[in-house]
C-alpha atoms as a PDB file:
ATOM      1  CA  UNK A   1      15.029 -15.341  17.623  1.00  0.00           C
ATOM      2  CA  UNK A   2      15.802 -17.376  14.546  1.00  0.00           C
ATOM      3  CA  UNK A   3      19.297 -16.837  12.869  1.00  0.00           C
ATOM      4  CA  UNK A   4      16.982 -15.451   9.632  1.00  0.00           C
ATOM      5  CA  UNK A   5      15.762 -13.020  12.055  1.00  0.00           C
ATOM      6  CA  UNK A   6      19.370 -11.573  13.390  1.00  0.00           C
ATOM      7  CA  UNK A   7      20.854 -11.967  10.159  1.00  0.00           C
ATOM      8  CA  UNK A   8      17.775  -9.815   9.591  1.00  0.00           C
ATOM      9  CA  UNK A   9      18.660  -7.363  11.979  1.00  0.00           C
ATOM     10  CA  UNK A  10      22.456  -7.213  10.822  1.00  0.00           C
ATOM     11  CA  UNK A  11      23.691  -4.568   8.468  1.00  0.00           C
ATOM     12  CA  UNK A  12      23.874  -6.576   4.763  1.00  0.00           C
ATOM     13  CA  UNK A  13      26.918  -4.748   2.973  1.00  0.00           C
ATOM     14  CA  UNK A  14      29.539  -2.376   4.254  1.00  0.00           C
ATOM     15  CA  UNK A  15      29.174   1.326   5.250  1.00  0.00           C
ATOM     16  CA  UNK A  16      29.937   3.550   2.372  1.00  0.00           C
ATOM     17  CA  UNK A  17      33.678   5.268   2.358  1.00  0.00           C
ATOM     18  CA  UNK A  18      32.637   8.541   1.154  1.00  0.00           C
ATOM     19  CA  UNK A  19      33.558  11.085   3.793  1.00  0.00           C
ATOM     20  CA  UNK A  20      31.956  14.934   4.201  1.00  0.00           C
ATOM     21  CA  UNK A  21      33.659  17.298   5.985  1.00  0.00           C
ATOM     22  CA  UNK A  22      31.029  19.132   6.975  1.00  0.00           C
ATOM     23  CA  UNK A  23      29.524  15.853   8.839  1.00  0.00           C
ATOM     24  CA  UNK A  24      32.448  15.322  10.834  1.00  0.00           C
ATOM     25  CA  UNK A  25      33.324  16.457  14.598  1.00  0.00           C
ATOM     26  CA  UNK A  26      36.151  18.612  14.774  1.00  0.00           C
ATOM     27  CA  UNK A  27      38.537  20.295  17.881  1.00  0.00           C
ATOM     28  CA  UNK A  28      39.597  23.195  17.008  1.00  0.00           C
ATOM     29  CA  UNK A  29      42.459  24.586  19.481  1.00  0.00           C
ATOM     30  CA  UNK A  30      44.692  27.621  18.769  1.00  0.00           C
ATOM     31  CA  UNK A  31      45.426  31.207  21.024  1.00  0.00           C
ATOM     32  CA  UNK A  32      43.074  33.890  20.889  1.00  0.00           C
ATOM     33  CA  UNK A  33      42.514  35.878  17.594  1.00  0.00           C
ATOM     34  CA  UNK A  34      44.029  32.989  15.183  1.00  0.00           C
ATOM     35  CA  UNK A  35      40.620  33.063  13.688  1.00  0.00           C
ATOM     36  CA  UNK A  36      38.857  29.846  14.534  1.00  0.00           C
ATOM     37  CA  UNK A  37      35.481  31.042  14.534  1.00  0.00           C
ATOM     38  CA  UNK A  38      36.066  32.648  10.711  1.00  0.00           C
ATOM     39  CA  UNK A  39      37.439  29.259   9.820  1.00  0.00           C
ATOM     40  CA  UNK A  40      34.002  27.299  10.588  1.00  0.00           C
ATOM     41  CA  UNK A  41      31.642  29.814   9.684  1.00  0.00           C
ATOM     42  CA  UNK A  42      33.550  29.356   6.105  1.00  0.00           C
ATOM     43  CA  UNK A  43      31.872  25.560   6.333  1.00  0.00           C
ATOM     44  CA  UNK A  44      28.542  25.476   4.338  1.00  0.00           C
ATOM     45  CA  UNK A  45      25.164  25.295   5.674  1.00  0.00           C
ATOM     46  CA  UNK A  46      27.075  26.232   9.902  1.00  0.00           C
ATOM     47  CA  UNK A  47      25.371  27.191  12.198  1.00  0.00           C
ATOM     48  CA  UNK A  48      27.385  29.541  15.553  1.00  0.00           C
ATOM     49  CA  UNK A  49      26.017  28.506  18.748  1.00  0.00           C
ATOM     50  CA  UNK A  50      27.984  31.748  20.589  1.00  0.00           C
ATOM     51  CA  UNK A  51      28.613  30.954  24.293  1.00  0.00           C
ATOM     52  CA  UNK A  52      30.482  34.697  24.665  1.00  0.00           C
ATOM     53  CA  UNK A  53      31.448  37.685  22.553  1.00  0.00           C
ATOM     54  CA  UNK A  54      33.472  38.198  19.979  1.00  0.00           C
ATOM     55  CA  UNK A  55      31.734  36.844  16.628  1.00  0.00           C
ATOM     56  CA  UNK A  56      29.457  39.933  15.612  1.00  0.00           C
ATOM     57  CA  UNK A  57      32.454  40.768  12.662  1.00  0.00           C
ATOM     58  CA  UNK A  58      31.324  37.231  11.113  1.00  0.00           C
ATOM     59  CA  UNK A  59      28.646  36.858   9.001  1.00  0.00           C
ATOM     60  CA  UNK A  60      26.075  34.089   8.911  1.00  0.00           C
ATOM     61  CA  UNK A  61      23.510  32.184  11.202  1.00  0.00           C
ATOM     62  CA  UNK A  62      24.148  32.511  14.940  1.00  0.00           C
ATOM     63  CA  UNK A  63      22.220  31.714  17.923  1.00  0.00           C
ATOM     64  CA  UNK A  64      23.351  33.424  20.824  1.00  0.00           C
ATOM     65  CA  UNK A  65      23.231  31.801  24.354  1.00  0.00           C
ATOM     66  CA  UNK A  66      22.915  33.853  27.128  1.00  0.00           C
ATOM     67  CA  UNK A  67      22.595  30.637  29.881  1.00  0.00           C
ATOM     68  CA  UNK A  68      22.775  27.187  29.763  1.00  0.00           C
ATOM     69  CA  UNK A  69      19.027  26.465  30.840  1.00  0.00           C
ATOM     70  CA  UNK A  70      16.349  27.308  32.582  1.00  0.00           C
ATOM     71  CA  UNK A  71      16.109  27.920  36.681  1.00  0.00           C
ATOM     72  CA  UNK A  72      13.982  30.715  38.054  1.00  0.00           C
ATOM     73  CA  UNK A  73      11.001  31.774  35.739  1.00  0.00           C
ATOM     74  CA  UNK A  74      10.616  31.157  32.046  1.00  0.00           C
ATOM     75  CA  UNK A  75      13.415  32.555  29.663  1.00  0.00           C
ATOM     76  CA  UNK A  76      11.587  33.093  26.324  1.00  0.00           C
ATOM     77  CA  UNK A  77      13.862  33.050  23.265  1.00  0.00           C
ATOM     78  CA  UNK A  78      14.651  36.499  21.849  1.00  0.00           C
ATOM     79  CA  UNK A  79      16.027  38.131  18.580  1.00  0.00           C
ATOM     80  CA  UNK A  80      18.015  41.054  19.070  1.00  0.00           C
ATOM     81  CA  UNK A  81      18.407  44.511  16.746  1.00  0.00           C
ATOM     82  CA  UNK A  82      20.984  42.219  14.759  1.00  0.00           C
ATOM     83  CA  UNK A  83      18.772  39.444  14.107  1.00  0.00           C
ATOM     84  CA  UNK A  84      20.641  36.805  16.081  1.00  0.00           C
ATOM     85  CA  UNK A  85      18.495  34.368  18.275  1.00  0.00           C
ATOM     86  CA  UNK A  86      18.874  34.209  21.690  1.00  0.00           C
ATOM     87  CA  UNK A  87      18.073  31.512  23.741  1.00  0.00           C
ATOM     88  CA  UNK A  88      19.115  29.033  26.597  1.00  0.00           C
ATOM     89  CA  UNK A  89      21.766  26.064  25.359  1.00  0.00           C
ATOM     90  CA  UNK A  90      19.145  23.287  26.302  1.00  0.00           C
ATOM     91  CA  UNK A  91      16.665  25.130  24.136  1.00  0.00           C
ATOM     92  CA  UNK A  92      18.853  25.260  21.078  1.00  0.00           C
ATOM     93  CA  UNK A  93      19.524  22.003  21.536  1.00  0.00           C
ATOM     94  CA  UNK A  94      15.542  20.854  21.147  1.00  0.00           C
ATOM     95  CA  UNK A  95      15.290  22.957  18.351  1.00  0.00           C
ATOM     96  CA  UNK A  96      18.077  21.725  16.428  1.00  0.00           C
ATOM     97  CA  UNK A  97      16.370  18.102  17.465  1.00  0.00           C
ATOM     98  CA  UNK A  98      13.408  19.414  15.701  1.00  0.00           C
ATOM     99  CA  UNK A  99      14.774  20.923  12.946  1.00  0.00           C
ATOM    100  CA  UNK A 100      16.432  19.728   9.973  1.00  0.00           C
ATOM    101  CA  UNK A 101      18.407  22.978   8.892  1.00  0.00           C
ATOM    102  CA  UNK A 102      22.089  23.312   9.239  1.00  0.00           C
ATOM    103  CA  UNK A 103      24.552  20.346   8.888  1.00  0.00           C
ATOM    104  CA  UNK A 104      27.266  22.288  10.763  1.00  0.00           C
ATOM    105  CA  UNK A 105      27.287  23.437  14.735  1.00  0.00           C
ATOM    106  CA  UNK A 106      30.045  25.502  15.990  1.00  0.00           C
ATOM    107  CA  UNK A 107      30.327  26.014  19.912  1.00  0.00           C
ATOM    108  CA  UNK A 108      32.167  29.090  20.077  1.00  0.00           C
ATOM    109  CA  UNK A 109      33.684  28.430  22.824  1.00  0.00           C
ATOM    110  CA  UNK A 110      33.719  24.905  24.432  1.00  0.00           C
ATOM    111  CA  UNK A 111      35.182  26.818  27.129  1.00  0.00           C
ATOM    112  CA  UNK A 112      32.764  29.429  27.867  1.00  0.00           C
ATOM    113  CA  UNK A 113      30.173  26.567  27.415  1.00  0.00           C
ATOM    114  CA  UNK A 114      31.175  24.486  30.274  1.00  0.00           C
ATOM    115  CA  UNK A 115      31.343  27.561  32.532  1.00  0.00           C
ATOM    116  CA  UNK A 116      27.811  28.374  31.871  1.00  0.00           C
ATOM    117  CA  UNK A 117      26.729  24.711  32.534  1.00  0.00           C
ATOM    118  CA  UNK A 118      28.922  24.651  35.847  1.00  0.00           C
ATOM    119  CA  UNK A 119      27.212  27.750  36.914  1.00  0.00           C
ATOM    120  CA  UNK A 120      23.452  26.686  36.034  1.00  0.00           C
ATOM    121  CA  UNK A 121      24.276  23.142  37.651  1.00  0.00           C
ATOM    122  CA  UNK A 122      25.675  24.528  40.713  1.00  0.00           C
ATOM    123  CA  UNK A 123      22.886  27.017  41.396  1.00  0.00           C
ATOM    124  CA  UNK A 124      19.878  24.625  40.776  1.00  0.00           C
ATOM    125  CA  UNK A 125      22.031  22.542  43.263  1.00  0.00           C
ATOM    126  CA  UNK A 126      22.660  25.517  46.077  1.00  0.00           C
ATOM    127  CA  UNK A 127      26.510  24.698  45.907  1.00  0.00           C
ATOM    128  CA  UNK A 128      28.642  27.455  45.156  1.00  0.00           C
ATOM    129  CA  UNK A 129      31.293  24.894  43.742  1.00  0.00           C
ATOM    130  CA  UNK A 130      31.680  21.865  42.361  1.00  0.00           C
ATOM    131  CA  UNK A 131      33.525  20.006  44.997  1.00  0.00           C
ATOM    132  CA  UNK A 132      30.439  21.111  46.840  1.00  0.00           C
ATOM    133  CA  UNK A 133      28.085  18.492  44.989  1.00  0.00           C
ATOM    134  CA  UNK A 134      29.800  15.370  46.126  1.00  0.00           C
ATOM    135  CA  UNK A 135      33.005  13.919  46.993  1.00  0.00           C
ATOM    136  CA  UNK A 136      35.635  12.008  45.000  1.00  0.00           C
ATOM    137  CA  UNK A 137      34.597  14.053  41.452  1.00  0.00           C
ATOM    138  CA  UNK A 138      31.161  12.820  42.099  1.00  0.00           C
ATOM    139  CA  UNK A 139      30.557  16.416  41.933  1.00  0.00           C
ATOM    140  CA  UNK A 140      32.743  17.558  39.119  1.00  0.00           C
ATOM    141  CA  UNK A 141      30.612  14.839  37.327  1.00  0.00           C
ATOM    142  CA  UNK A 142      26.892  16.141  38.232  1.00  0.00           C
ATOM    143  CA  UNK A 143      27.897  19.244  37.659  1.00  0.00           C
ATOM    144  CA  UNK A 144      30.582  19.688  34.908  1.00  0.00           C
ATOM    145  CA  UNK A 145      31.124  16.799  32.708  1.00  0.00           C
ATOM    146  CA  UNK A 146      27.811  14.452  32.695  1.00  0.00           C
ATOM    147  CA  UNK A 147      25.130  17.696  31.787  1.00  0.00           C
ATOM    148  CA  UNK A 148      27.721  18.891  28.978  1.00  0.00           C
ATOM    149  CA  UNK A 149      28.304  15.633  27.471  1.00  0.00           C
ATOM    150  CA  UNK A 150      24.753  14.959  27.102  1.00  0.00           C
ATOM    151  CA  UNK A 151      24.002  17.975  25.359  1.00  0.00           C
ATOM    152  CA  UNK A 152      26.555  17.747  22.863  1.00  0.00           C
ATOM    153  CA  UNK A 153      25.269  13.976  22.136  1.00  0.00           C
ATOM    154  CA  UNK A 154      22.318  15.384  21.358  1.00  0.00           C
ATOM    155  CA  UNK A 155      23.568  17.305  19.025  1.00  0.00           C
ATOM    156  CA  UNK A 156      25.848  14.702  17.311  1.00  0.00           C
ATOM    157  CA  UNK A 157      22.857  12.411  17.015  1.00  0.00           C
ATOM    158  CA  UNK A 158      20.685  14.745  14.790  1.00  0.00           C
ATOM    159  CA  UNK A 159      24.207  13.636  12.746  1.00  0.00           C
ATOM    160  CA  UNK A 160      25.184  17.255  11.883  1.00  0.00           C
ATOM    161  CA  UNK A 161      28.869  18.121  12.161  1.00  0.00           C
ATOM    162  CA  UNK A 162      30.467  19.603  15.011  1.00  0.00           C
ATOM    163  CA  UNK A 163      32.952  22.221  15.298  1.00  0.00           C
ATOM    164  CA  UNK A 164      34.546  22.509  19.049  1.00  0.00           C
ATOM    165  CA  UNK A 165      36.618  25.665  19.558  1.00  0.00           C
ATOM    166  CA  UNK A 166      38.516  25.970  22.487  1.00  0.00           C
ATOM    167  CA  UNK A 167      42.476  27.820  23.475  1.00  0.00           C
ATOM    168  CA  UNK A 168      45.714  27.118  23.526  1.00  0.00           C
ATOM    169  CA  UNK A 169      47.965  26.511  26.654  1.00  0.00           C
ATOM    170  CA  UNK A 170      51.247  25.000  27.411  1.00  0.00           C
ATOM    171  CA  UNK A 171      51.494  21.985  29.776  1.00  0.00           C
ATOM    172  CA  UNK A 172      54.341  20.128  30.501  1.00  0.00           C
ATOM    173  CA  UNK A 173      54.295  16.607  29.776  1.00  0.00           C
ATOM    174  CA  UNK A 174      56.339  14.058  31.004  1.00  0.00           C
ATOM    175  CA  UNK A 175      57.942  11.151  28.301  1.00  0.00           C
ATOM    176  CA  UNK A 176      60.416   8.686  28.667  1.00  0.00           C
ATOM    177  CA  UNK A 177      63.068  10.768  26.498  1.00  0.00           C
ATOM    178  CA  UNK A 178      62.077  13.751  29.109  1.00  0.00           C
ATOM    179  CA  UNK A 179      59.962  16.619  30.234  1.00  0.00           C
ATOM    180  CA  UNK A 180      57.956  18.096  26.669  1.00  0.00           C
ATOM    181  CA  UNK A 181      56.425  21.739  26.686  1.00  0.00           C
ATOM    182  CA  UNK A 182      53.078  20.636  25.104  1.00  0.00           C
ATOM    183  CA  UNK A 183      50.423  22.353  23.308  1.00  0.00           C
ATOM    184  CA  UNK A 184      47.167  21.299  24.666  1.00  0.00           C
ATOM    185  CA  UNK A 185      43.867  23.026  25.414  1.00  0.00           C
ATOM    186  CA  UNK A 186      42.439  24.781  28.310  1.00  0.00           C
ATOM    187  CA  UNK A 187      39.136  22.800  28.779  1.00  0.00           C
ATOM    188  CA  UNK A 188      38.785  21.436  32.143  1.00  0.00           C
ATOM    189  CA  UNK A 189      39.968  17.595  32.142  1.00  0.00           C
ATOM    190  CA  UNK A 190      36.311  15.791  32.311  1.00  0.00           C
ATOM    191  CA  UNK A 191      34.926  17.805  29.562  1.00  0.00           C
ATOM    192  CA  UNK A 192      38.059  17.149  27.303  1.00  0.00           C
ATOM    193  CA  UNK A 193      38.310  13.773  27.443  1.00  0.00           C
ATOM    194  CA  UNK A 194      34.836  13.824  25.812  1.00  0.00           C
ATOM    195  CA  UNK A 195      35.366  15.937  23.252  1.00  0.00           C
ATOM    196  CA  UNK A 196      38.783  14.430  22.142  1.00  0.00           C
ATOM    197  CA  UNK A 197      36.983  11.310  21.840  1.00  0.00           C
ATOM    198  CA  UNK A 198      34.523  12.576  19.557  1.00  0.00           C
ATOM    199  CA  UNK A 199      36.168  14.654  17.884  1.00  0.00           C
ATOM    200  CA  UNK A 200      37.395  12.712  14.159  1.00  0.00           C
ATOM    201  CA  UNK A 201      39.775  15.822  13.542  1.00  0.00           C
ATOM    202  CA  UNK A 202      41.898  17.838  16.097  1.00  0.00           C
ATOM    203  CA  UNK A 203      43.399  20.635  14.858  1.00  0.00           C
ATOM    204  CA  UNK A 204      46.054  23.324  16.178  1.00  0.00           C
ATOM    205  CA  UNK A 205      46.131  26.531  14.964  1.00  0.00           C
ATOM    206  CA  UNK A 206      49.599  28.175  15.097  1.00  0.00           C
ATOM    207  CA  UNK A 207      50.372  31.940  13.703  1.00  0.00           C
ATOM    208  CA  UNK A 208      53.054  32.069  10.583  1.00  0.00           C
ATOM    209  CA  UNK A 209      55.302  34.974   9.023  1.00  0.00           C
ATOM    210  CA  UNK A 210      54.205  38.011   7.653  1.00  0.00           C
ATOM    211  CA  UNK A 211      54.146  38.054   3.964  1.00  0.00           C
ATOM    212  CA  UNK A 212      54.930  41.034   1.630  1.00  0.00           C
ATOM    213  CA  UNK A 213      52.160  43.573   0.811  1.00  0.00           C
ATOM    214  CA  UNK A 214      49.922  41.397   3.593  1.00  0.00           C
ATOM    215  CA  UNK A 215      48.949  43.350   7.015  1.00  0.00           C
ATOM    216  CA  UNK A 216      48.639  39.759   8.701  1.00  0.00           C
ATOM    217  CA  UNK A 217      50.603  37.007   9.606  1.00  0.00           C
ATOM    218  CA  UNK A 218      49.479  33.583   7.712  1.00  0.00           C
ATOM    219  CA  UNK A 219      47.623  31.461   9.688  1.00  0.00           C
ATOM    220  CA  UNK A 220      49.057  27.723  10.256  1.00  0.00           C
ATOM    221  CA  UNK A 221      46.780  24.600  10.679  1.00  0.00           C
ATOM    222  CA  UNK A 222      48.375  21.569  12.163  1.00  0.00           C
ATOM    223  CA  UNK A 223      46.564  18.338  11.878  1.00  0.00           C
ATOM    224  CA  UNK A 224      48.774  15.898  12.768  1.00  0.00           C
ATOM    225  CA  UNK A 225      50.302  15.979  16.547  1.00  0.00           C
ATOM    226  CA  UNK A 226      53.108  15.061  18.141  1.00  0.00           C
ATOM    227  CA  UNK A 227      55.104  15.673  21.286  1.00  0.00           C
ATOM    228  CA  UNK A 228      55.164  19.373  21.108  1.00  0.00           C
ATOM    229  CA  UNK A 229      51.248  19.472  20.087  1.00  0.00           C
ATOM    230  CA  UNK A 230      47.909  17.875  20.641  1.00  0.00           C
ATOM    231  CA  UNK A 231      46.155  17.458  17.403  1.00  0.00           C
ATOM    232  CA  UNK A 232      45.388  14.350  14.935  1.00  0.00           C
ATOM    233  CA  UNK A 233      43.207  12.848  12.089  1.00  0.00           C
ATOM    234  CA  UNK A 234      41.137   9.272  12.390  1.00  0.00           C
ATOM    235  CA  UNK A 235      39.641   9.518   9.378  1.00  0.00           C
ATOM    236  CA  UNK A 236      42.459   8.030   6.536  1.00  0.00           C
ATOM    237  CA  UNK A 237      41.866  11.212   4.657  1.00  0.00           C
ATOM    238  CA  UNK A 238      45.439  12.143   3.645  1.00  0.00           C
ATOM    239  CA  UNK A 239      45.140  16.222   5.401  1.00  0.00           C
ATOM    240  CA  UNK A 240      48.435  18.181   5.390  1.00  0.00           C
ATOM    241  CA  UNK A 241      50.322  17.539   8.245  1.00  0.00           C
ATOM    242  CA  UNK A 242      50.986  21.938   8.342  1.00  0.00           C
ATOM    243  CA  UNK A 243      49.500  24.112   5.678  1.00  0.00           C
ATOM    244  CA  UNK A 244      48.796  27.526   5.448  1.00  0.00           C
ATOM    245  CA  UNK A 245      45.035  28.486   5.772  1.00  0.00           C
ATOM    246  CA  UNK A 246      43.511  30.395   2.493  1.00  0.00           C
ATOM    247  CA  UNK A 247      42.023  33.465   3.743  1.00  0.00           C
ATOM    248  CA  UNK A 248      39.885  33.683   0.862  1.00  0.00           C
ATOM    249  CA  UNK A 249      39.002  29.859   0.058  1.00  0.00           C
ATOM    250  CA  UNK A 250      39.315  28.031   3.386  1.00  0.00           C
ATOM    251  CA  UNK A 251      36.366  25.882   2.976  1.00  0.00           C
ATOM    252  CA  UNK A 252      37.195  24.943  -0.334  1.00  0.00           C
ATOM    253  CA  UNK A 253      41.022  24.385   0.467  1.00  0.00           C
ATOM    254  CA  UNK A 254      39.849  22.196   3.261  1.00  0.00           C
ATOM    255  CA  UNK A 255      37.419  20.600   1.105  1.00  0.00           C
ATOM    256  CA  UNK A 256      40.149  19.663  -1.468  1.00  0.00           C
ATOM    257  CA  UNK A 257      41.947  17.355   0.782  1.00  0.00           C
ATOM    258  CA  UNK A 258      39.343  15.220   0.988  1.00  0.00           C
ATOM    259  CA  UNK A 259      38.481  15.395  -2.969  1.00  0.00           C
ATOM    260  CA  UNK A 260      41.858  16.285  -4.689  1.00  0.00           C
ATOM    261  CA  UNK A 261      44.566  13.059  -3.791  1.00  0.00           C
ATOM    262  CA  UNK A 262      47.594  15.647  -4.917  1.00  0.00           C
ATOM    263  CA  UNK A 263      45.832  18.543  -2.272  1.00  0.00           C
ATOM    264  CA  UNK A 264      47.687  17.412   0.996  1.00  0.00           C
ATOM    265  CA  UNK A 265      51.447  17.304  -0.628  1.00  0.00           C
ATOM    266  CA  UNK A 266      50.612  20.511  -2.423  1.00  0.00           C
ATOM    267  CA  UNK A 267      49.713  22.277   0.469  1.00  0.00           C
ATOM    268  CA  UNK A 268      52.706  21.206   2.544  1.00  0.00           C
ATOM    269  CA  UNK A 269      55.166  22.050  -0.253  1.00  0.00           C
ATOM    270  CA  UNK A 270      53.399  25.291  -0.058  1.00  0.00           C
ATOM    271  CA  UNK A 271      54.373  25.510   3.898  1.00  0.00           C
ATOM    272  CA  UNK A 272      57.821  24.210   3.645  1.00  0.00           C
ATOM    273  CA  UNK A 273      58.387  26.641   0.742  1.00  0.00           C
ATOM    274  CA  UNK A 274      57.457  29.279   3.517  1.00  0.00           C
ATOM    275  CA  UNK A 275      59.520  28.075   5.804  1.00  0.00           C
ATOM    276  CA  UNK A 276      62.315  28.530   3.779  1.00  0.00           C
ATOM    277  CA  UNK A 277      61.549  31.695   2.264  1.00  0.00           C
ATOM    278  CA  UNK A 278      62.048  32.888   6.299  1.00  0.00           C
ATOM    279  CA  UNK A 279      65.032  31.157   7.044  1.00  0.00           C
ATOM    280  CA  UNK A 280      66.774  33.242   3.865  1.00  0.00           C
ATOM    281  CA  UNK A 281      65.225  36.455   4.965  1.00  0.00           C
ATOM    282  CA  UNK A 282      67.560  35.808   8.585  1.00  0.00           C
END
């Protein structure tokens, strides 16, 4: 090969610095009934890839997977009284590689996800457990981590967004100042390792006060972490580092910080202003 040739091959100006939203990979991690499914079916053009129950109060598209793939006989993909799809996750997966609708997956949950592919992996195996499909994590691997990571590559190369949603739990982590009550998630350890690395936002959804004349409690996204809680931003866009989520215009609020320079220190004088609106009322 020639140096004209490489230099050929070789990108010719930079990549642009225009970010969507709605194309990025996101970890969503908060305690049950926060709302993190409402948030991303609020981003436009998403599609809900539901691994259990719980969605059929939110509108929009939603496929619903009932097992992670095939084993035993043919499972045809199904539409039920609702109109939601169901089908396998390695089917939705070659459909979304065929398709070119939706810019936005949700898998609602991560969680419930992994469990299915752990229990499709260990049957087609005849293990009843992991550990029971090789020694020294060899089996954790076949069975847990490698088959779920390379289904959610496939998605992420069509290059649609992806919206992770997984719980909240407390682990104690250890520092040099000391011992730290930490906010984490409860995906197993293989699978997320994979999805923190993908993931270009990780977000932690805490519950706020109760205003006035409101029946619930506002609804607190933290994007930047620290000891206390897992969550963080590679992008550069400037996102609050705590704001209070719009029940009516979350998308767009969202939207703004990457649009609206002034969005960011609005919405955190917005939270703060909260804050101290409780700290009077004690």
């Amino acid at each position: 090969m020639t140096p004209k040739q490489a230099n050929a091959l070789l990108p010719d100006k930079p990549t642009s610095k225009i970010i969507k939203p709605e194309k990025l990979s996101y970890l969503l991690i908060a305690q049950p009934k926060w709302g993190k499914t409402k948030f991303f079916m609020q981003f436009p053009n998403a599609l809900l890839l539901a691994f259990e129950s719980g969605h059929s109060f939110q509108r929009g598209y939603k496929i619903v997977i009932d097992k992670w793939d095939q084993h035993r006989g043919k499972f045809e993909p199904t539409k039920d009284d609702e109109g939601c799809s169901h089908m396998t996750m390695i089917q939705a997966v070659e459909v979304l590689e065929a398709s070119d609708k939706f810019d936005f997956v949700i898998i609602d949950t991560a969680d419930m996800a992994v469990k299915m592919c752990v229990d499709y992996e260990c049957g087609k195996r005849g293990v009843e457990h992991p550990a029971d499909a090789g020694d020294f994590g060899k089996g954790w691997d076949l069975t847990m981590t490698a088959p779920f990571r390379k289904a959610m590559l496939r998605i992420l190369k069509t290059g649609r967004g992806i919206g992770f949603i997984t719980h909240t739990k407390v682990e104690i982590a250890k520092f040099s100042t000391g011992e730290v009550a930490r906010k984490e998630s409860t995906l197993p350890k293989g699978p997320m390792a994979f999805v923190h690395g993908q993931a270009d936002i990780v977000m932690h959804g805490e519950f706020g006060r109760k205003n006035a004349g409101r029946r619930l409690r506002d609804r607190i996204l933290v994007c930047e972490g620290d000891m206390d809680t897992m969550a963080g931003n590679r992008t550069g866009t400037m996102l609050p580092a705590r704001y209070i989520v719009s029940p009516d215009k979350t998308w767009e609020q969202f939207k703004s910080f990457f649009t609206d320079a002034t969005a960011a220190d609005k919405a955190e004088l917005e939270y703060k202003s909260s804050l101290a609106k409780k700290a009077k009322r004690k």
